[in-house]
N, C-alpha and C. Protein backbone atom coordinates (compact mmCIF):
# COMPACT_ATOMS: atom_id res chain seq x y z
N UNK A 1 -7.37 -13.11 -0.90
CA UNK A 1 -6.56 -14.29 -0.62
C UNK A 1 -6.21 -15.04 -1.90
N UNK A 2 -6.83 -14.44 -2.61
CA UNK A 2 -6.70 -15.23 -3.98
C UNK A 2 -5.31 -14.87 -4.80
N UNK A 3 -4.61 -14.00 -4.26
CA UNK A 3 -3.13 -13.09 -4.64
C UNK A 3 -1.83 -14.39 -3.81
N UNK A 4 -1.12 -15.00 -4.33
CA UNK A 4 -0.78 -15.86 -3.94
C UNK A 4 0.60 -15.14 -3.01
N UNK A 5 1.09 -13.96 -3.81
CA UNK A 5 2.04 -13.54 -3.41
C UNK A 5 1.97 -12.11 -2.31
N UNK A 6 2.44 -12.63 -1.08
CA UNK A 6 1.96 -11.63 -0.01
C UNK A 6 1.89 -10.38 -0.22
N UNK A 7 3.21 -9.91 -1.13
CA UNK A 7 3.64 -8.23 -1.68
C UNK A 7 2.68 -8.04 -2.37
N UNK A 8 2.18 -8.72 -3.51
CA UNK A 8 1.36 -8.29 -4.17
C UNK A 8 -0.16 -8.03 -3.69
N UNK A 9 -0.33 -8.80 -2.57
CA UNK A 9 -2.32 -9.03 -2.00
C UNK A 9 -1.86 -7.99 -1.19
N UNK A 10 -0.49 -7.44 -0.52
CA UNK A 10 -0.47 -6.42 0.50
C UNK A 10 -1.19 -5.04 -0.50
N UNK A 11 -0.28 -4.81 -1.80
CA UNK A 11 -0.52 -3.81 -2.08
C UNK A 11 -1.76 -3.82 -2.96
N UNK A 12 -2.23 -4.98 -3.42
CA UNK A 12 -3.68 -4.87 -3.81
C UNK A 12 -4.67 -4.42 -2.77
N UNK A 13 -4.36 -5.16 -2.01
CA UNK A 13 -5.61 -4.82 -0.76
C UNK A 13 -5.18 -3.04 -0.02
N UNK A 14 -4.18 -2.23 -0.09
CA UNK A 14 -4.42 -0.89 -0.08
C UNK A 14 -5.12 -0.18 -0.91
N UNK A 15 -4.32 -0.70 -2.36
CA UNK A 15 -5.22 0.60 -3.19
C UNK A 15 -6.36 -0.16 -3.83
N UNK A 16 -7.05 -1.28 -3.69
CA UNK A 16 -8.55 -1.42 -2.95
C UNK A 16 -8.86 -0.37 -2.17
N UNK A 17 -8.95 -0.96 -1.14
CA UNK A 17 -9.33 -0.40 0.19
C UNK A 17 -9.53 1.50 0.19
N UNK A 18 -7.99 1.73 0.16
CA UNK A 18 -8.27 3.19 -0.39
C UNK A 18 -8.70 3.88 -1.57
N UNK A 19 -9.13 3.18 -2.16
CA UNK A 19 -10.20 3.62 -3.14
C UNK A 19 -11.67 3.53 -2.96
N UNK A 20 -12.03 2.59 -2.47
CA UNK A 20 -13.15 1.92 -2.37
C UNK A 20 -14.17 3.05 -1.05
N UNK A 21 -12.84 3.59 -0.50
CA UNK A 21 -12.89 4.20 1.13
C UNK A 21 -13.99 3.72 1.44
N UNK A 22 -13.80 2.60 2.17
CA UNK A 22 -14.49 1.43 3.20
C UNK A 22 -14.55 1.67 4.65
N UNK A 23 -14.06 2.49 4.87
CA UNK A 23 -14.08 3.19 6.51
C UNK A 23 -14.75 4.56 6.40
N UNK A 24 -15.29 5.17 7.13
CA UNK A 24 -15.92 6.46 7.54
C UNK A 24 -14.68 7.48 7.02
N UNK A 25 -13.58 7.16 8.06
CA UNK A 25 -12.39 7.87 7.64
C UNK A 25 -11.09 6.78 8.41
N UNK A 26 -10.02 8.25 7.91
CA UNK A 26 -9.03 6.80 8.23
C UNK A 26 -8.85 5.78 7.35
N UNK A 27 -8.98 6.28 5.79
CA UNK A 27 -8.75 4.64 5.28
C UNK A 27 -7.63 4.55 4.62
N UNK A 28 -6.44 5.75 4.78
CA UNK A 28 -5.43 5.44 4.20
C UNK A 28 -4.39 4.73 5.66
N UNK A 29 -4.89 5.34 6.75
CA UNK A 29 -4.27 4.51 7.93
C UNK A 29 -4.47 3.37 8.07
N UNK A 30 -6.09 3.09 7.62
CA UNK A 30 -6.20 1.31 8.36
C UNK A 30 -5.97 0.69 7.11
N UNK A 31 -5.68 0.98 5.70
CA UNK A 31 -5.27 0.09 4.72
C UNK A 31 -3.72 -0.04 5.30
N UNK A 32 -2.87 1.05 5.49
CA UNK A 32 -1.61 1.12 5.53
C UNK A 32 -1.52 -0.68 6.99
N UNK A 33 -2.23 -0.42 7.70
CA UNK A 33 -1.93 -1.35 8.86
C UNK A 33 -2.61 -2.87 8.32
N UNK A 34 -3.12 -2.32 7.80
CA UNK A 34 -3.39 -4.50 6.89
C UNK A 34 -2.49 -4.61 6.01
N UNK A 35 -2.21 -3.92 5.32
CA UNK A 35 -1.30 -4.16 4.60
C UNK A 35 -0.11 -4.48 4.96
N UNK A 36 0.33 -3.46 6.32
CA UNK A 36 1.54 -4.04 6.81
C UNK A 36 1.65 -5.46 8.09
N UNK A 37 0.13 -5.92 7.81
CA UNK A 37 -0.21 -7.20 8.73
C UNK A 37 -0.14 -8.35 7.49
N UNK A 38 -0.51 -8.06 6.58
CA UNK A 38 -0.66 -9.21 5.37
C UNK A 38 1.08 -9.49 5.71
N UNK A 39 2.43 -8.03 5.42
CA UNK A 39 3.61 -8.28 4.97
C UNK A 39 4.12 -9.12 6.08
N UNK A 40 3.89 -8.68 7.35
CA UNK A 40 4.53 -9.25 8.86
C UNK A 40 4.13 -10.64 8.81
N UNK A 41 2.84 -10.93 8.46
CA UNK A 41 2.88 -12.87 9.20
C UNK A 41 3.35 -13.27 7.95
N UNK A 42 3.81 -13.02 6.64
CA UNK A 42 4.54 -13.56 5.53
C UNK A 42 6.16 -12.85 6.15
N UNK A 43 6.52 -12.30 6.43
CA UNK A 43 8.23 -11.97 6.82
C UNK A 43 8.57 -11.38 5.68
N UNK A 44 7.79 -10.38 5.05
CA UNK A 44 8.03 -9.45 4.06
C UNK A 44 8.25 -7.56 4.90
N UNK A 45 8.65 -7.96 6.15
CA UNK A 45 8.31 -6.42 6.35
C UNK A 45 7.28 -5.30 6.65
N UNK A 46 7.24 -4.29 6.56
CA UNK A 46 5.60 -3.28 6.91
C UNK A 46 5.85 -2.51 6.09
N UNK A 47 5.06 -2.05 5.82
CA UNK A 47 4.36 -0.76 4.43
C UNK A 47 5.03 0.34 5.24
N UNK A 48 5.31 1.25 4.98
CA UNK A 48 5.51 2.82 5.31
C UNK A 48 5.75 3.83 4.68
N UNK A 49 5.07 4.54 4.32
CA UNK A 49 4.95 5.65 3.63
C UNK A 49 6.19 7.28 4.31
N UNK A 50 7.13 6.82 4.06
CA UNK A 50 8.10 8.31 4.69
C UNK A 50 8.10 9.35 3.92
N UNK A 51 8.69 10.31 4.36
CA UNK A 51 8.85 11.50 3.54
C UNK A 51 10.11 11.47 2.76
N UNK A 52 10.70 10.41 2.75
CA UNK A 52 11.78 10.02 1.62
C UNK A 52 10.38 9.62 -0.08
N UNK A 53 9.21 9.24 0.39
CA UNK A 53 8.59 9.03 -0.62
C UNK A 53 6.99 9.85 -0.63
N UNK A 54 6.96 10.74 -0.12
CA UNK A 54 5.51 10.84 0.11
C UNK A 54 4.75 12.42 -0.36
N UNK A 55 5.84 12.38 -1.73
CA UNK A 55 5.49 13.43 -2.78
C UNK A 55 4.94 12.24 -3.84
N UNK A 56 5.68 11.21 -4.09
CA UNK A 56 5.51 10.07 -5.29
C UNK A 56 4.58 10.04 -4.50
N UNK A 57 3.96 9.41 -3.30
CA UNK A 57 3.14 8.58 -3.45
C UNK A 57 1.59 9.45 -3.25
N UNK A 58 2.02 10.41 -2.86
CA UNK A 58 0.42 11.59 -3.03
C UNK A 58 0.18 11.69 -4.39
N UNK A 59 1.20 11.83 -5.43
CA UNK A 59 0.68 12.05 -6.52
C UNK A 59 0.28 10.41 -7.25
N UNK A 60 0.89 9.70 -7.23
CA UNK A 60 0.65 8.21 -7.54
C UNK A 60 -1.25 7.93 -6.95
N UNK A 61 -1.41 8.32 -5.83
CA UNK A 61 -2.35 7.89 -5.14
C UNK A 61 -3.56 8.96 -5.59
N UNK A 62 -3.30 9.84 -5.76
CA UNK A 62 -4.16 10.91 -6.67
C UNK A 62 -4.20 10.25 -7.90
N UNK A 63 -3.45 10.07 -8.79
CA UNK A 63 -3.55 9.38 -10.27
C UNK A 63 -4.93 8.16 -10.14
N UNK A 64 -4.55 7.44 -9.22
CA UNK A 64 -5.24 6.30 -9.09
C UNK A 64 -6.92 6.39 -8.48
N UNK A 65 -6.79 7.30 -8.06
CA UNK A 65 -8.25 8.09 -7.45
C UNK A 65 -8.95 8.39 -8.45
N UNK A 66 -8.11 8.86 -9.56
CA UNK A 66 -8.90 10.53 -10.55
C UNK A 66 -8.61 9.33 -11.94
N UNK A 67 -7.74 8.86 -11.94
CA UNK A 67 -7.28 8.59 -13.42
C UNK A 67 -7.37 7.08 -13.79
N UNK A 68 -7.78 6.08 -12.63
CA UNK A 68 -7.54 4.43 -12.89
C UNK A 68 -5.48 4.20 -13.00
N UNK A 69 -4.98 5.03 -12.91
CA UNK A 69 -3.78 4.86 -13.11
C UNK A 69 -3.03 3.64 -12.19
N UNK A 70 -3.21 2.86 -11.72
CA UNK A 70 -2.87 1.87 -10.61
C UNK A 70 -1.06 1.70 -10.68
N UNK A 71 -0.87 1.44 -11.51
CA UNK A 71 0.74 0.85 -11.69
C UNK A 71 2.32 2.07 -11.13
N UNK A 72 1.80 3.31 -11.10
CA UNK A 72 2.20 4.00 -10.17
C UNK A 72 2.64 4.06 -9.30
N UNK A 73 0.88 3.60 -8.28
CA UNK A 73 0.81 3.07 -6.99
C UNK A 73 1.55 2.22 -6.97
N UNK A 74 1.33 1.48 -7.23
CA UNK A 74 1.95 -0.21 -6.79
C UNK A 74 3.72 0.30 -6.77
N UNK A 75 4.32 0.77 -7.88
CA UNK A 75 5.76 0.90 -8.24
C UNK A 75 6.06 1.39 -6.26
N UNK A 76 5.21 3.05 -6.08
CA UNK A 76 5.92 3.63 -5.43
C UNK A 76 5.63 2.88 -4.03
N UNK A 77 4.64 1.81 -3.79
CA UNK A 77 4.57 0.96 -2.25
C UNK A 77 5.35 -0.01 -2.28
N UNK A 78 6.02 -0.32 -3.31
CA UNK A 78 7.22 -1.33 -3.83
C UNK A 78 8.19 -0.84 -2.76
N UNK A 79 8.37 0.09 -3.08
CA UNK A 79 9.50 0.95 -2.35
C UNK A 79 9.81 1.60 -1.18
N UNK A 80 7.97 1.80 -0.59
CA UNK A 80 7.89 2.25 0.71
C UNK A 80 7.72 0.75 1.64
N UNK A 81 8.39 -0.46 1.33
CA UNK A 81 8.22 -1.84 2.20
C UNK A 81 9.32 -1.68 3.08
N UNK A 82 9.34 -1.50 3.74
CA UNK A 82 10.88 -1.73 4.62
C UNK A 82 11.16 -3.04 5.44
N UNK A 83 12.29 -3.50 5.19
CA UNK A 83 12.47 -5.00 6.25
C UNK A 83 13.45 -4.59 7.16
N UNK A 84 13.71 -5.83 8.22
CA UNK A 84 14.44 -5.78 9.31
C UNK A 84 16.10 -6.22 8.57
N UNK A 85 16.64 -5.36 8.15
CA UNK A 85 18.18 -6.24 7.85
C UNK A 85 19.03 -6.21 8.88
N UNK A 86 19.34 -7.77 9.63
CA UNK A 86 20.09 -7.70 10.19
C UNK A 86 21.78 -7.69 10.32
């Protein structure tokens, strides 16, 4: 809570979470769904990982596992946010 800016505590608190793997299993699903609960009650949208991005973000998310590489991550969940444009 200390991340003032919703985008940013959304995607801190994934690649936390999925690093940390804080669940048995399942922790790239239940980060993906807080994360996209942090974006929804701020009106930033939901996280989603498509297959328009989900070569970047296996390897981004591997980097960050194996290598501390974080800034990757973050770039390629930048991109997987989708909003409602009406």
């Amino acid at each position: 809570m200390a991340i003032k800016d919703a985008i940013e505590r959304a995607i801190a608190y994934f690649a936390y979470a999925c690093k940390r793997q804080l669940f048995r299993d399942g922790n790239k699903r239940t980060s993906t769904i807080v994360a996209s609960k942090i974006l929804i009650e701020s009106g930033n949208g939901i996280l989603t990982i498509g297959k328009d991005h989900a070569e970047e973000f296996n390897t981004a998310l591997n980097n960050w596992y194996l290598n501390d590489e974080r800034k990757p991550l973050e770039d390629c969940l930048r991109k997987c946010i989708k909003t409602l444009e009406l």
